[in-house]
Protein backbone atom coordinates (compact mmCIF):
# COMPACT_ATOMS: atom_id res chain seq x y z
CA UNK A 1 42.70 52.54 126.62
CA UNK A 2 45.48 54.97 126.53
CA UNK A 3 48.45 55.89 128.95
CA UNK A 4 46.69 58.95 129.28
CA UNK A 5 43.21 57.32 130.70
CA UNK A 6 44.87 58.48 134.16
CA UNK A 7 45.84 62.00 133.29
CA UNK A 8 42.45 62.81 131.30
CA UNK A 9 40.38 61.59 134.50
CA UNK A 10 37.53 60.76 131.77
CA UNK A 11 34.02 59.99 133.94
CA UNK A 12 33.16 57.58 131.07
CA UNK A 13 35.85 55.48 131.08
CA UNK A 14 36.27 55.21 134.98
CA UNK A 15 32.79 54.29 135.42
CA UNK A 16 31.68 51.43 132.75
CA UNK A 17 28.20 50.52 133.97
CA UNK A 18 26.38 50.20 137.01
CA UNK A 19 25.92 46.74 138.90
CA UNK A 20 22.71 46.21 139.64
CA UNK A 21 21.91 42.55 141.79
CA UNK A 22 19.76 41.74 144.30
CA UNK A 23 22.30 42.79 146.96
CA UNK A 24 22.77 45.92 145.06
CA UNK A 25 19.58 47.20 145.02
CA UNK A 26 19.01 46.39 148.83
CA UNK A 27 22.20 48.34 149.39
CA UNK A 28 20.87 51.29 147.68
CA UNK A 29 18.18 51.63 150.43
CA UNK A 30 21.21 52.65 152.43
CA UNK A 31 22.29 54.95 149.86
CA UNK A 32 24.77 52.88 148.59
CA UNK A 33 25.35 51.98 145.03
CA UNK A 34 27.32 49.40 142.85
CA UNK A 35 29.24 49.74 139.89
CA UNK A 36 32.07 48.18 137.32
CA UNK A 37 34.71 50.17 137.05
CA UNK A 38 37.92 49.91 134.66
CA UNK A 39 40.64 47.70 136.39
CA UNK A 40 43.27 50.96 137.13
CA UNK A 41 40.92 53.06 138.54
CA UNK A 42 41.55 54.27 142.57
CA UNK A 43 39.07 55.68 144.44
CA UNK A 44 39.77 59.24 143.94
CA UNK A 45 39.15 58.66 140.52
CA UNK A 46 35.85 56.94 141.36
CA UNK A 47 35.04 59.75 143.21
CA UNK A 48 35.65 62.59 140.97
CA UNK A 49 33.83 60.30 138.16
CA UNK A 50 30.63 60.00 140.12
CA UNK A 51 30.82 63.64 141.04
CA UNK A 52 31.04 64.69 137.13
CA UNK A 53 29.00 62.14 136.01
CA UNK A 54 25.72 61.66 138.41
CA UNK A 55 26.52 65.86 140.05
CA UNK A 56 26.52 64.19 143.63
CA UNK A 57 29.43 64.29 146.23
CA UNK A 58 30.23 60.81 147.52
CA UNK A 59 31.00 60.07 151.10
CA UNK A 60 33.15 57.07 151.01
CA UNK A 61 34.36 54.73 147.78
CA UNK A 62 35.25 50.97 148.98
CA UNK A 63 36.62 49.20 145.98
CA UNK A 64 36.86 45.59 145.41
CA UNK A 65 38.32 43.03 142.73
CA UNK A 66 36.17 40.38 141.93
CA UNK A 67 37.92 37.02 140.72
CA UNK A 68 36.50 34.89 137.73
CA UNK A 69 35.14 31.52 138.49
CA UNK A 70 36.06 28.67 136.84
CA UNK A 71 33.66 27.11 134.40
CA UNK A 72 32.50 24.14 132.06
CA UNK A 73 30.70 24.71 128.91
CA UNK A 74 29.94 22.00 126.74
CA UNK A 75 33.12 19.94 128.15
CA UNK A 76 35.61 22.56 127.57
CA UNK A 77 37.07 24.02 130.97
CA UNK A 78 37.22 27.86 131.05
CA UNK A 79 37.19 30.89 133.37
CA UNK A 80 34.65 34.25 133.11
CA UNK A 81 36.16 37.22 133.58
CA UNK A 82 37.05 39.36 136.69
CA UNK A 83 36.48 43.03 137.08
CA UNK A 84 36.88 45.41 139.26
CA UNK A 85 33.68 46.95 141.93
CA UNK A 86 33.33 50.10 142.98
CA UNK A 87 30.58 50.46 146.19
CA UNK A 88 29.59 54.35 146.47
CA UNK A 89 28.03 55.53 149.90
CA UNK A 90 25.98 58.61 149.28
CA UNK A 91 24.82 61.10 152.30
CA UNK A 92 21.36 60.63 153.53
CA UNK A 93 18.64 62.84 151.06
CA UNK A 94 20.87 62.17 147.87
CA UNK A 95 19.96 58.99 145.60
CA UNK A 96 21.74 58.13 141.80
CA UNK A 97 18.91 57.25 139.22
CA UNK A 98 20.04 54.21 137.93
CA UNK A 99 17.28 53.03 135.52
């Protein structure tokens, strides 16, 4: 992505996908949901993306970076990938489609 990725605020590139778990999907009973978001996003920017993007205001934003674990596949030692999590806390009566 471009320098500009911060200026442009783009919604699409902010938010890359939703995370959907186990944990995620009992958080959403509390109207919270889960998603990847690119690695230079703040919370603002979270914000304003989820506002564009799903037309709902968001109450709070916690963000999170999630390490890579270290891993063996066939003998060869390697590492997945980290990436950064966005949790989005949604007032009571609003809910994010996901599916």
């Amino acid at each position: 992505m471009s320098e500009s990725f911060v200026n442009q605020n783009l919604a699409s590139l902010i938010i890359k996908k939703p995370r959907i778990t186990e944990k995620s999907t009992f958080l959403a009973e509390q109207n919270g949901y889960t998603f990847v978001v690119d690695a230079r996003a703040n919370k603002i920017q979270v914000k304003k993306a989820i506002e564009e993007l799903y037309k709902v205001k968001p109450v709070k934003v916690n963000m999170l970076n999630v390490k890579g674990k270290n891993v063996v596949r066939r003998g060869k030692a390697g590492q997945t990938s980290g990436l950064k999590k966005a949790v989005v806390y949604l007032k009571k009566g609003d809910k994010i489609e996901l599916v």
